[in-house]
C-alpha atoms as a PDB file:
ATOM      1  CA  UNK A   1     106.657  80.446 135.700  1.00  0.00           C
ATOM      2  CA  UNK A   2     108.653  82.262 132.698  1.00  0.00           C
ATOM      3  CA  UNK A   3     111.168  80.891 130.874  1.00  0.00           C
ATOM      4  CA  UNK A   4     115.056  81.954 132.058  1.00  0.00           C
ATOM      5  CA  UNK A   5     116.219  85.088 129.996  1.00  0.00           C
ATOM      6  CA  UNK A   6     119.903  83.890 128.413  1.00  0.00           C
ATOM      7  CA  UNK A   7     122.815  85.332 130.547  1.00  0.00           C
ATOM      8  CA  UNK A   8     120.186  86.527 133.419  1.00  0.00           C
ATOM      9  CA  UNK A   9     122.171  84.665 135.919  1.00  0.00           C
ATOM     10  CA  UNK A  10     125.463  85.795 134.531  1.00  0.00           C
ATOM     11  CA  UNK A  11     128.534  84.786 132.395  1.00  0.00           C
ATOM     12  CA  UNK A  12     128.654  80.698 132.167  1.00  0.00           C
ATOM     13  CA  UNK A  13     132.079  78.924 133.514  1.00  0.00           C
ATOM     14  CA  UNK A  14     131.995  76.426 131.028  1.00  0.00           C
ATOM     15  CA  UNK A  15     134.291  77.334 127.390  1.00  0.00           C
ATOM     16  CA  UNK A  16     131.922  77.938 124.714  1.00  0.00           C
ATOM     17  CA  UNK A  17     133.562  75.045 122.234  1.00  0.00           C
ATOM     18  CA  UNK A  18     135.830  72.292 123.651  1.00  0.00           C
ATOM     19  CA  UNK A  19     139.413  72.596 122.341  1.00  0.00           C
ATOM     20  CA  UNK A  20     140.973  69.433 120.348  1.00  0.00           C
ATOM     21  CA  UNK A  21     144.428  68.670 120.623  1.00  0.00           C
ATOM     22  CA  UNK A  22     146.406  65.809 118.089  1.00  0.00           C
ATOM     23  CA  UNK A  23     148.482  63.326 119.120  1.00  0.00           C
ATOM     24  CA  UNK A  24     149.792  62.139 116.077  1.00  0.00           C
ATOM     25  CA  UNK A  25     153.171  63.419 115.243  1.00  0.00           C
ATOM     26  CA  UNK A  26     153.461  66.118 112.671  1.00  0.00           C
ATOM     27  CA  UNK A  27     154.556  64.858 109.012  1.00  0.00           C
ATOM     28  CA  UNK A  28     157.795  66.360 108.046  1.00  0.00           C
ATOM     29  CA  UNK A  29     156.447  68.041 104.916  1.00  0.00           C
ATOM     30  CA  UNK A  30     158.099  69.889 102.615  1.00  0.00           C
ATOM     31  CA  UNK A  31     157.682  73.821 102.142  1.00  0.00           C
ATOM     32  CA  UNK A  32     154.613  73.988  99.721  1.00  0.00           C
ATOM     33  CA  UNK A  33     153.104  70.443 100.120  1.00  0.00           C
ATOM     34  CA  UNK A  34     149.256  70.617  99.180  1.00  0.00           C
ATOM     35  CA  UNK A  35     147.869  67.378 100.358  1.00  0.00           C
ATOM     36  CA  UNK A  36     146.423  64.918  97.684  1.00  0.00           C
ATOM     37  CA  UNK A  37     142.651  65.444  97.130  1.00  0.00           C
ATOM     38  CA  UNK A  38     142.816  69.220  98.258  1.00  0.00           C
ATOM     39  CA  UNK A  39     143.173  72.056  95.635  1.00  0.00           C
ATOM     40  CA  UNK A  40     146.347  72.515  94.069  1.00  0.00           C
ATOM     41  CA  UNK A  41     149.731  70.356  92.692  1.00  0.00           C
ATOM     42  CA  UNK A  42     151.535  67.999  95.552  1.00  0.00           C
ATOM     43  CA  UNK A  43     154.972  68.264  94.882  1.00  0.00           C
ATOM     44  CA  UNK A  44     156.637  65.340  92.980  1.00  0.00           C
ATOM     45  CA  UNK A  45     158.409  62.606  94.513  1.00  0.00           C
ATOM     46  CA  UNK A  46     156.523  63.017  97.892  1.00  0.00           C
ATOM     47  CA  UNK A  47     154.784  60.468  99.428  1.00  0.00           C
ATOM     48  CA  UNK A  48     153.838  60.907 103.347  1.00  0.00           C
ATOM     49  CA  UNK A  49     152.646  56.917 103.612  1.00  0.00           C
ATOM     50  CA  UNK A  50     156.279  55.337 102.588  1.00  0.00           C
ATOM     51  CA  UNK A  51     159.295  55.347 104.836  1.00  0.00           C
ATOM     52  CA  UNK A  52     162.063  57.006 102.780  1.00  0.00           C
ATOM     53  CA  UNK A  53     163.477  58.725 105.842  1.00  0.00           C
ATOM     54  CA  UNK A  54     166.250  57.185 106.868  1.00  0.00           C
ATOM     55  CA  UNK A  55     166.114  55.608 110.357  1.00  0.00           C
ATOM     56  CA  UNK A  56     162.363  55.382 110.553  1.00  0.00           C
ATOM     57  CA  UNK A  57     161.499  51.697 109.561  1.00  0.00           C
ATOM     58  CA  UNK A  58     165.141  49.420 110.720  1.00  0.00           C
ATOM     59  CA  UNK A  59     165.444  46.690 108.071  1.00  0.00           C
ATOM     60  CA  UNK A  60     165.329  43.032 109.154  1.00  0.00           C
ATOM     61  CA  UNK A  61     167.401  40.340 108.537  1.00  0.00           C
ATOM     62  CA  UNK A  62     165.801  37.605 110.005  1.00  0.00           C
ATOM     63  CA  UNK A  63     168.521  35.099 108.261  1.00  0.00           C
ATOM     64  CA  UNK A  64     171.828  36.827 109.611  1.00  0.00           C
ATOM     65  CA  UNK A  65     170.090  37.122 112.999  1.00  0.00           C
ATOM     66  CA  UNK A  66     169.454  32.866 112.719  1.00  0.00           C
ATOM     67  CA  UNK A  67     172.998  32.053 111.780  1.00  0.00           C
ATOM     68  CA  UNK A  68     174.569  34.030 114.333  1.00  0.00           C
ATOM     69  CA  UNK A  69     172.442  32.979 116.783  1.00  0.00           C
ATOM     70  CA  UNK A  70     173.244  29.438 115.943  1.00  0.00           C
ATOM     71  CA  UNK A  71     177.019  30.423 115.581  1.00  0.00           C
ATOM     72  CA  UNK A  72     176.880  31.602 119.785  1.00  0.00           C
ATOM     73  CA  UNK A  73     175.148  28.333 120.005  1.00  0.00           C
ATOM     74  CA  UNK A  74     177.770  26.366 118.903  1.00  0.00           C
ATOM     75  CA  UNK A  75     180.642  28.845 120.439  1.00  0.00           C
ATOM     76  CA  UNK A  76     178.690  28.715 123.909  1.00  0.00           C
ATOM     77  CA  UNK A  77     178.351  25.118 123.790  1.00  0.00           C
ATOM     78  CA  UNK A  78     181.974  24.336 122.994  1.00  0.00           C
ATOM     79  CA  UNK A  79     183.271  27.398 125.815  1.00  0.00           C
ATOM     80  CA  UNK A  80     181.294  25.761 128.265  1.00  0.00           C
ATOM     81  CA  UNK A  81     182.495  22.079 127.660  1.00  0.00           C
ATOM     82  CA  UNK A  82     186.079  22.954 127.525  1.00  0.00           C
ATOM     83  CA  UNK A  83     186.447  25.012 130.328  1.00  0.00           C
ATOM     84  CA  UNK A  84     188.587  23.298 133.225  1.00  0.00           C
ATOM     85  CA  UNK A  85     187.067  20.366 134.711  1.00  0.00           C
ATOM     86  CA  UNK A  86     187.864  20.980 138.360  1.00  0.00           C
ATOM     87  CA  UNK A  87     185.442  24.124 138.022  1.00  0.00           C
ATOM     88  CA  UNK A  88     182.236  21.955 136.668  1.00  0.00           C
ATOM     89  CA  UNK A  89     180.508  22.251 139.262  1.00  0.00           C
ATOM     90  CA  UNK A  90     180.235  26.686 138.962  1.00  0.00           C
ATOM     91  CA  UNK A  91     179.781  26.308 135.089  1.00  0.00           C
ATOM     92  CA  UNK A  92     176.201  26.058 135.411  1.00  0.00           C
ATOM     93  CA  UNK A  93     175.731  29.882 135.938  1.00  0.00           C
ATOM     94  CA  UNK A  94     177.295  30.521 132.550  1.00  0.00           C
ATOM     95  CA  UNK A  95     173.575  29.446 131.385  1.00  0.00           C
ATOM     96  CA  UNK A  96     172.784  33.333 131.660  1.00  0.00           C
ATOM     97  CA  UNK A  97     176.020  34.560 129.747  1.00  0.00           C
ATOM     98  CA  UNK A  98     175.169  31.960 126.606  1.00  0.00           C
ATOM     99  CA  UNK A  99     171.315  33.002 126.609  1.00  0.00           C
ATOM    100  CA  UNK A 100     172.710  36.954 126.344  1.00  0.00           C
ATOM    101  CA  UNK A 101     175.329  36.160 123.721  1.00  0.00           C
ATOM    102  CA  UNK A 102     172.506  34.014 121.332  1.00  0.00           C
ATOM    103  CA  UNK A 103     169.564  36.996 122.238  1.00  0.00           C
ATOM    104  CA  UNK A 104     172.047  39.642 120.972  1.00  0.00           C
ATOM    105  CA  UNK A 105     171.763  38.999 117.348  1.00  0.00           C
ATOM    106  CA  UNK A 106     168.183  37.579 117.933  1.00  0.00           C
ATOM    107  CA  UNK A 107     166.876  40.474 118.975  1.00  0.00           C
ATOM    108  CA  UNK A 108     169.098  43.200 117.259  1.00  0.00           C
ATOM    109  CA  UNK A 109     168.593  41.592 113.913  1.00  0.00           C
ATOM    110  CA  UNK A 110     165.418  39.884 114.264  1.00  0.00           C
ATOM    111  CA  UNK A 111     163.293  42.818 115.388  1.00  0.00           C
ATOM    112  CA  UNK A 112     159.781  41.413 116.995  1.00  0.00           C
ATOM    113  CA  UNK A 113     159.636  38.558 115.082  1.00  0.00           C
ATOM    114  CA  UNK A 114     156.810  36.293 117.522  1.00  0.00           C
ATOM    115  CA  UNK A 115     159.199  33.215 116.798  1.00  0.00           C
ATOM    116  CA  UNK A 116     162.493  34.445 117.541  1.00  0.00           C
ATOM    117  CA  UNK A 117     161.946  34.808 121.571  1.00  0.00           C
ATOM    118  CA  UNK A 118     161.264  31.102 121.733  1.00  0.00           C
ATOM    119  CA  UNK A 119     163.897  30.153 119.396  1.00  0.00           C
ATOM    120  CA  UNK A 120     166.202  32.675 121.635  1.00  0.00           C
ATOM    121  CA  UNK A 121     165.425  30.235 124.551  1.00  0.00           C
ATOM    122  CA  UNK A 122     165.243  26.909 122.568  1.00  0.00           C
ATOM    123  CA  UNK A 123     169.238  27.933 121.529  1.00  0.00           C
ATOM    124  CA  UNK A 124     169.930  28.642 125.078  1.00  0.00           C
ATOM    125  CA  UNK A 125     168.994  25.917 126.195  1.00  0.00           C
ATOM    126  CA  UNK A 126     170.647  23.743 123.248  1.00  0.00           C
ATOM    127  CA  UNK A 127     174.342  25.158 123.667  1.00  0.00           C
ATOM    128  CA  UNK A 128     174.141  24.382 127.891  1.00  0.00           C
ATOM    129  CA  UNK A 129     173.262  21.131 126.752  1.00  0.00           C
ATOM    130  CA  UNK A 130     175.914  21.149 123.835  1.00  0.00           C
ATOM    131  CA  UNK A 131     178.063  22.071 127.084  1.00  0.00           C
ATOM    132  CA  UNK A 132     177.643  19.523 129.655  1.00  0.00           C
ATOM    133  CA  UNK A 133     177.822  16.662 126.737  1.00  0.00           C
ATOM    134  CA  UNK A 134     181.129  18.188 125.681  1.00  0.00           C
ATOM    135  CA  UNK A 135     182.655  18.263 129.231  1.00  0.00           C
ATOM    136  CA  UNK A 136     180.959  14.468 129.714  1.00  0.00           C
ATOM    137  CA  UNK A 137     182.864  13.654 126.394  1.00  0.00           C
ATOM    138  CA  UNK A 138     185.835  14.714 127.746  1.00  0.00           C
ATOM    139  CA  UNK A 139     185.527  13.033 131.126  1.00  0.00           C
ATOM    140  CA  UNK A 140     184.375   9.360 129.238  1.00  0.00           C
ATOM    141  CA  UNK A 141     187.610  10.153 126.579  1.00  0.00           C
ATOM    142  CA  UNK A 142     190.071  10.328 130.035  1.00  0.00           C
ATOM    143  CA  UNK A 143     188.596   7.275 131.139  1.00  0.00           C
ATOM    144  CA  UNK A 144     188.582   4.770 128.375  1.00  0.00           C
ATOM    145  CA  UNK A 145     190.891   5.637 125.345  1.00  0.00           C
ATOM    146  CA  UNK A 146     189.263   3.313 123.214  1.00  0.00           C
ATOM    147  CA  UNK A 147     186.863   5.272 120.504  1.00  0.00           C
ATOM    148  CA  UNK A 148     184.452   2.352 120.856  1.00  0.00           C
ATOM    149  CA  UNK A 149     181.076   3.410 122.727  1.00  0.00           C
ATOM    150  CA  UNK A 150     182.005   6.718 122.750  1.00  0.00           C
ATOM    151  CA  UNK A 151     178.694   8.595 122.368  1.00  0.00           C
ATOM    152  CA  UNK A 152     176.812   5.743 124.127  1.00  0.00           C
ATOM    153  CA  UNK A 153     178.720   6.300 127.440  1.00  0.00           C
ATOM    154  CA  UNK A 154     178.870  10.063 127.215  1.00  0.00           C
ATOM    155  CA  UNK A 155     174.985   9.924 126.837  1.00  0.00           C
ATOM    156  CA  UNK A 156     174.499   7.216 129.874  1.00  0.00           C
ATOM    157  CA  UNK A 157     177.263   9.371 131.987  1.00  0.00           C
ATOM    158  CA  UNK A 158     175.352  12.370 131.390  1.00  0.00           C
ATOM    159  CA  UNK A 159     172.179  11.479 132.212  1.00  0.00           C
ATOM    160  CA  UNK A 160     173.357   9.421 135.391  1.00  0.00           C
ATOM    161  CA  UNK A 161     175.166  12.881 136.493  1.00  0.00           C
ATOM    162  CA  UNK A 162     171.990  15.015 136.107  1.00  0.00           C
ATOM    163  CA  UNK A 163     171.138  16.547 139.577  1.00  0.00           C
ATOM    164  CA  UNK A 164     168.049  19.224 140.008  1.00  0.00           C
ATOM    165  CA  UNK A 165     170.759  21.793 140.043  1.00  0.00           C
ATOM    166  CA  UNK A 166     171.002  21.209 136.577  1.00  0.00           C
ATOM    167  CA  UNK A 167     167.259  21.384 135.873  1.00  0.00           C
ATOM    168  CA  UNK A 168     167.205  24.264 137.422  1.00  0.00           C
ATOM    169  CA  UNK A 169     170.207  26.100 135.037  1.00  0.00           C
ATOM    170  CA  UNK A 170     168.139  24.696 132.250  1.00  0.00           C
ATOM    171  CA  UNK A 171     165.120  26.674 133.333  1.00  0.00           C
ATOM    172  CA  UNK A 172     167.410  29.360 133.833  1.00  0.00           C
ATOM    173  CA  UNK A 173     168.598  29.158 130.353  1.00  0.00           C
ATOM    174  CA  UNK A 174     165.382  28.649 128.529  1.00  0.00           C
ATOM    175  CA  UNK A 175     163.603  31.592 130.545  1.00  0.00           C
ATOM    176  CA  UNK A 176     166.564  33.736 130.182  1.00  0.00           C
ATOM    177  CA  UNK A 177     167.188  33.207 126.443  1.00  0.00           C
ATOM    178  CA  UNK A 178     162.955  33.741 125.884  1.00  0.00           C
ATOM    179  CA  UNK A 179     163.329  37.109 127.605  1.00  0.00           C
ATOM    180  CA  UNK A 180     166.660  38.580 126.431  1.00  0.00           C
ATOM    181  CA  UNK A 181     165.505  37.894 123.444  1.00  0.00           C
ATOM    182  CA  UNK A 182     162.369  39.735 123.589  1.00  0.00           C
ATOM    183  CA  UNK A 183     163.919  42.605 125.263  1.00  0.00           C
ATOM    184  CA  UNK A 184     166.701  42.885 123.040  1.00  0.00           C
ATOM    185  CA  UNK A 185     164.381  43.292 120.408  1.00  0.00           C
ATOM    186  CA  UNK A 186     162.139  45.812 122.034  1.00  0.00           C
ATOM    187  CA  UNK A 187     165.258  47.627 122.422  1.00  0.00           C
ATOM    188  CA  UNK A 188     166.612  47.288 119.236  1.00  0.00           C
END
């Protein structure tokens, strides 16, 4: 047996060197950029590694995002317990409406802060609460006009009046506020 001559059998298929494509985006480098640690001068006040283009890193406020988010809290709370009474009973859908309005700044402002979808629901859940005690207020207040026992009856009317409807617009809320929140920050 001899050895195959090279190219006896004719030209190979295969490429003679694999070709290498990047996927990394290309730097936005000025005209006449050497990089550091390669022959010649980088030009001054260049630095590929920081963000000083604007619009590539957003800036987080993590504060402003937490006191408007309480701020809905407190407005979707109050909303919801002074709407009319005679339409109670269809409130409980406005669980969705006050987890969107307290996952806005959340998630615009808070960026992906691990903390803030949880909070987001937490909130939610807090102003439908916030809600339903503010309505029960007002239906004890109606009732009695004496100012004595005030909080004690709202709190035993309210928790006599819960029905699984209700649990269920509190799950509603709390998943609802965990991912609006999340989204609105993957967005943002």
């Amino acid at each position: 047996m001899t050895a195959p001559v090279p190219g006896t059998d004719g030209p190979s298929i295969r490429p003679r060197t694999a070709q290498h494509y990047s996927v990394a985006p290309a730097l936005d480098t000025p005209d006449g950029y050497i990089a550091p640690g390669m022959p010649g001068i980088p030009v001054t006040g260049y630095d590929p590694a920081s963000p000083a283009a604007p619009g590539t890193a957003p800036r987080r406020r993590t504060a402003l995002a937490l006191t408007l988010a309480l701020l809905a809290t407190l407005l979707g709370g109050l909303a919801y317990g002074f709407a009319p009474l005679r339409a109670a009973d269809s409130l409980g859908w406005l669980a969705i409406a006050q987890a969107g309005l307290i996952a806005l700044p959340l998630g615009l402002l808070g960026g992906r802060n691990r903390l803030l979808p949880a909070l987001g629901a937490l909130l939610s859940a807090g102003a439908l609460m916030l809600g339903q005690l503010t309505q029960r207020l007002r239906i004890v207040q109606t009732d009695s006009p004496g100012p004595h026992g005030l909080l004690r009856d709202t709190l035993s009317t309210w928790y006599a009046d819960l029905r699984p409807l209700d649990l269920a617009f509190y799950a509603i809320a709390l998943i609802g506020g965990f991912l609006l929140t999340r989204r609105t920050a993957d967005r943002g």
